[in-house]
N, C-alpha and C. Protein backbone atom coordinates (compact mmCIF):
# COMPACT_ATOMS: atom_id res chain seq x y z
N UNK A 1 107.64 84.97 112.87
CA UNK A 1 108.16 86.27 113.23
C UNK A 1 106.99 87.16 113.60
N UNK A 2 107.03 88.39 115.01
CA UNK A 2 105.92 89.01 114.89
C UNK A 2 106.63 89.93 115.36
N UNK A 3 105.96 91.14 115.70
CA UNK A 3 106.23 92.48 116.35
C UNK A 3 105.41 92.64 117.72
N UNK A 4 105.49 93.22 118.79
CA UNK A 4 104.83 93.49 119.69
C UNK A 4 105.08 94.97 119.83
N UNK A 5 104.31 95.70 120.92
CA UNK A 5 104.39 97.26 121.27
C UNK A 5 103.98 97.15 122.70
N UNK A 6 104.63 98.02 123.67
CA UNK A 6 104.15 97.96 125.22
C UNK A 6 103.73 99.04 125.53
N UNK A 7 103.17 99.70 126.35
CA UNK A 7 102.96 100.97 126.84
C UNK A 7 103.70 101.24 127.94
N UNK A 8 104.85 100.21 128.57
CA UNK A 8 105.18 99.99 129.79
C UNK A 8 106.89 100.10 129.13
N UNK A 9 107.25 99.61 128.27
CA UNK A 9 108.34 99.03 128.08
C UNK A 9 108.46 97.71 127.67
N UNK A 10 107.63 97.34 128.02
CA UNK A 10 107.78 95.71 128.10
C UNK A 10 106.73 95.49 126.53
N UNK A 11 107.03 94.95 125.55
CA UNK A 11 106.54 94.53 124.48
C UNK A 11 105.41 93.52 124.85
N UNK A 12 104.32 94.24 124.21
CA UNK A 12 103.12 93.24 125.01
C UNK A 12 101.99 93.24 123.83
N UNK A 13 101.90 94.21 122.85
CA UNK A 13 100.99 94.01 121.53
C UNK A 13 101.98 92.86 120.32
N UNK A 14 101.45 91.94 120.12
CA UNK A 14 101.82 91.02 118.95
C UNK A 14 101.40 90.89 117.84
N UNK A 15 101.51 91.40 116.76
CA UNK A 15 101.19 91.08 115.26
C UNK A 15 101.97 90.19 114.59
N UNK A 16 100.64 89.40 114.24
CA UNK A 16 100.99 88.45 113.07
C UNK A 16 100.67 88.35 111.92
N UNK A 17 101.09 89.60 111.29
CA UNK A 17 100.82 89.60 109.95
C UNK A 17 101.97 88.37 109.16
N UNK A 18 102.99 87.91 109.37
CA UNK A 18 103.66 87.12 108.69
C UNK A 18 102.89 85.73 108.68
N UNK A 19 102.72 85.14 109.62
CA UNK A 19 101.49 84.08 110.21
C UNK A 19 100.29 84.31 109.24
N UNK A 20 99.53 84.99 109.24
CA UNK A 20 98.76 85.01 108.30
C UNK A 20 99.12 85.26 106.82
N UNK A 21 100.13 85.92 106.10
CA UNK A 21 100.24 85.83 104.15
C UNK A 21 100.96 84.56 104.22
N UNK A 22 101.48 83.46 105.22
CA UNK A 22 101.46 82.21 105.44
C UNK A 22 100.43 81.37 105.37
N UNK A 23 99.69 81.46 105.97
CA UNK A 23 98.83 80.59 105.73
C UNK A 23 97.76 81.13 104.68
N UNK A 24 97.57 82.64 104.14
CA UNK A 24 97.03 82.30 102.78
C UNK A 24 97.72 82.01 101.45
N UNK A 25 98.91 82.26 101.84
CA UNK A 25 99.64 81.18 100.50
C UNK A 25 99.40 80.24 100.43
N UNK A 26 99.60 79.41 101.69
CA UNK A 26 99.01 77.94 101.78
C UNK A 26 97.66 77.78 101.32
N UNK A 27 96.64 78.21 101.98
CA UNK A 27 95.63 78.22 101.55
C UNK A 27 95.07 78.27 99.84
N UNK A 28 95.82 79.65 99.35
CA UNK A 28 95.26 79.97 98.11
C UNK A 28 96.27 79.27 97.05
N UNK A 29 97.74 78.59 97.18
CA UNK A 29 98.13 77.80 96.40
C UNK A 29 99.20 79.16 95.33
N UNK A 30 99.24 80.63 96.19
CA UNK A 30 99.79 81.20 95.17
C UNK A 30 100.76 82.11 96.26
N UNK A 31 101.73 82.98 95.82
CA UNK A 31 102.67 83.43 96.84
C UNK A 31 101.64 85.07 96.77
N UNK A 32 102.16 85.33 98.30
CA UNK A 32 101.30 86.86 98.56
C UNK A 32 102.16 87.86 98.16
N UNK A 33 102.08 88.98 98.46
CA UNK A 33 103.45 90.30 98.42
C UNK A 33 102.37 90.96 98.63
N UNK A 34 103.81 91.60 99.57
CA UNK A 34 102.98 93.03 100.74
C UNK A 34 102.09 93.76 99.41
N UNK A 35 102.95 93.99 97.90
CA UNK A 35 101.91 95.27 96.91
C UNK A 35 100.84 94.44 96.76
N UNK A 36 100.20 93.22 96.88
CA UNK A 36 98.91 92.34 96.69
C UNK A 36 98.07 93.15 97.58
N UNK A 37 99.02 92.78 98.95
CA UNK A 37 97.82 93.37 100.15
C UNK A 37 97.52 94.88 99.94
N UNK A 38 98.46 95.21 99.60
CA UNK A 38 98.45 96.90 99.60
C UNK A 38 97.44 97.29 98.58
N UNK A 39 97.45 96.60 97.41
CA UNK A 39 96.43 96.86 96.42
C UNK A 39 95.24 96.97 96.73
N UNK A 40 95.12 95.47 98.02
CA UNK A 40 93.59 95.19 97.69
C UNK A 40 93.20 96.06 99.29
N UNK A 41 93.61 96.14 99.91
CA UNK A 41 93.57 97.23 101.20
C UNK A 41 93.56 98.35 101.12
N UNK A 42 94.66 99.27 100.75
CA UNK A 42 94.48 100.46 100.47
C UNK A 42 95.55 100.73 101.94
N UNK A 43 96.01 100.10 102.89
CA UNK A 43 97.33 99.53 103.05
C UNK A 43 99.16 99.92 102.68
N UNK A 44 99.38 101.18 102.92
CA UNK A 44 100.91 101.45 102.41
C UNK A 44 101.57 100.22 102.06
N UNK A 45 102.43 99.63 101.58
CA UNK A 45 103.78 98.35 101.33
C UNK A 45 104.31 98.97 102.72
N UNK A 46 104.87 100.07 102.83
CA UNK A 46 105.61 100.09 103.87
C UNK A 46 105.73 100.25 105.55
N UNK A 47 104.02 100.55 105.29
CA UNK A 47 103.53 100.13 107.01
C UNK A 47 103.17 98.76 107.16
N UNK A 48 102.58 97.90 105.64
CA UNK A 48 102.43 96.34 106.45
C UNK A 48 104.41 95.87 106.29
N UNK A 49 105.02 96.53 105.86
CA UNK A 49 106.25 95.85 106.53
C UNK A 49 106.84 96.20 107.86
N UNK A 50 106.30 97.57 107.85
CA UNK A 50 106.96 97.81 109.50
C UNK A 50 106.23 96.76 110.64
N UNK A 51 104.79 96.96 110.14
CA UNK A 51 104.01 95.94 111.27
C UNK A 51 104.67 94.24 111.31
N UNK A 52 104.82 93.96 110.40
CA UNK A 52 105.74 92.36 110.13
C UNK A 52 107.03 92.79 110.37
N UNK A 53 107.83 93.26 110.80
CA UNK A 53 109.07 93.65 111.22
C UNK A 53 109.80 94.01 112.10
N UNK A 54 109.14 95.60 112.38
CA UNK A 54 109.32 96.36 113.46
C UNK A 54 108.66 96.43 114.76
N UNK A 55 109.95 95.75 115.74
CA UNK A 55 109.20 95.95 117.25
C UNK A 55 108.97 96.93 117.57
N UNK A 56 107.39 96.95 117.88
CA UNK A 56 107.41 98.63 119.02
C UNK A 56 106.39 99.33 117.87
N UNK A 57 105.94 98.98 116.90
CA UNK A 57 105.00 99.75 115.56
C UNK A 57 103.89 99.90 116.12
N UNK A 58 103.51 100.94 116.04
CA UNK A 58 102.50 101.43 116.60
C UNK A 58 101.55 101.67 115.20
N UNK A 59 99.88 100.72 114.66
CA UNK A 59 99.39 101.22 113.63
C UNK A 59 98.54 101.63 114.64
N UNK A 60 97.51 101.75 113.20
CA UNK A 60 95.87 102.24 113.52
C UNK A 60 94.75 101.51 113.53
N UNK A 61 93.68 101.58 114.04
CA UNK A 61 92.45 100.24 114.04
C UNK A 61 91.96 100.12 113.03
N UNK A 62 92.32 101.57 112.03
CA UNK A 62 91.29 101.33 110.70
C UNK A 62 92.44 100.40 109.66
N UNK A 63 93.97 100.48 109.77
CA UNK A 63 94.64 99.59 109.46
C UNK A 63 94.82 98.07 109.88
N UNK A 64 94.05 98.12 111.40
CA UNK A 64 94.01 96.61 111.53
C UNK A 64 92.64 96.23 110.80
N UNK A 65 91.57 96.90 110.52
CA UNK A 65 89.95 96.57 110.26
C UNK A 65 90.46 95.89 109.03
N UNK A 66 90.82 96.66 108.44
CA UNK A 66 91.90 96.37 107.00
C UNK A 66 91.89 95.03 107.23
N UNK A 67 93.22 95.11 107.56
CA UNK A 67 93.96 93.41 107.90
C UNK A 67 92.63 92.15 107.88
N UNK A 68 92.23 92.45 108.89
CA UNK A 68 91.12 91.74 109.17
C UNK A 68 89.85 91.65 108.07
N UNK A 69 89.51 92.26 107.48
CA UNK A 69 88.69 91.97 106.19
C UNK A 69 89.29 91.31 105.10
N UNK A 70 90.62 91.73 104.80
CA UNK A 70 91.44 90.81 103.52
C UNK A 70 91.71 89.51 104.18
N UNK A 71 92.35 88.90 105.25
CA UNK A 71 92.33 87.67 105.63
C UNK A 71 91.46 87.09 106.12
N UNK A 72 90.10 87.51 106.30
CA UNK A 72 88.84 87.01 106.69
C UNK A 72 89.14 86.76 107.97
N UNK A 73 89.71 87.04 108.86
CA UNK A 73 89.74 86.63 110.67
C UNK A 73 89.49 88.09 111.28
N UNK A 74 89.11 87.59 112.66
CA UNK A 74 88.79 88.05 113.67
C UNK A 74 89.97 89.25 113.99
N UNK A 75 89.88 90.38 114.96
CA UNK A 75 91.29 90.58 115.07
C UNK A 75 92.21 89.98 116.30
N UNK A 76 91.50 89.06 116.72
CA UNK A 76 92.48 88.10 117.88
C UNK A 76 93.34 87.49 117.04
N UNK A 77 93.32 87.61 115.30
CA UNK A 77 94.41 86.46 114.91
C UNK A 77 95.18 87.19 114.27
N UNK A 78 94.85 88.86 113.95
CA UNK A 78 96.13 89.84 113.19
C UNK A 78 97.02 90.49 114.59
N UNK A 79 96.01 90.31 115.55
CA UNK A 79 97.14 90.87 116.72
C UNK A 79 96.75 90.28 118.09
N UNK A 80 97.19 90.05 119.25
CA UNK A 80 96.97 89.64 120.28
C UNK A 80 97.93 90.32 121.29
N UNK A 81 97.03 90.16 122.45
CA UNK A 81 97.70 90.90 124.07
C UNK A 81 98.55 89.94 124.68
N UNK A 82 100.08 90.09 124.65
CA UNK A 82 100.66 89.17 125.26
C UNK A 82 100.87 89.58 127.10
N UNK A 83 100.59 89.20 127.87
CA UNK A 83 100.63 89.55 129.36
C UNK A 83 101.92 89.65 129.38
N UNK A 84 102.27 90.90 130.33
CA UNK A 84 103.45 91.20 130.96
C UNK A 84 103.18 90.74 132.55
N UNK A 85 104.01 89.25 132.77
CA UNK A 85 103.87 88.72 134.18
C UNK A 85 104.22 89.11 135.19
N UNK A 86 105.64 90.13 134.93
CA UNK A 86 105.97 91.26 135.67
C UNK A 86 104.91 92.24 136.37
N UNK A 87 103.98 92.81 135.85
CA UNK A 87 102.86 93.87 136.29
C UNK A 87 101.86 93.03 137.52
């Protein structure tokens, strides 16, 4: 499951925050919850659910920097540019 955001209309930002507390469950052998991340981020519960949820969420970079320091990746893997082939 991810969310995207367009500036056009067309949904073209993708977050995968679900994709990633996936694979660190896997990884770490224990189940995540959004209050884990939120704890250790500083992270609302209810903006990393809008971002895992809601199409069209518009965060902030210091909320993705976030993201990206607790799951140890790059931010090509908490969000990516999906091309609108239309444009």
């Amino acid at each position: 499951m991810y969310t995207k955001l367009s500036l056009r209309g067309e949904i073209m930002i993708r977050f995968r925050l679900k994709e990633l507390i996936a694979d660190k469950e896997f990884n770490d052998g224990k189940r995540i919850t959004y209050e884990d991340i939120s704890k250790a981020t500083g992270v609302h519960r209810t903006t990393l659910s809008k971002i895992a949820n809601q199409k069209g969420y518009n965060t902030t970079t210091d909320v993705l920097d976030k993201l990206c320091i607790y799951f140890g990746v790059d931010l090509d893997k908490v969000a990516s540019h999906t091309p609108d082939e239309n444009v």
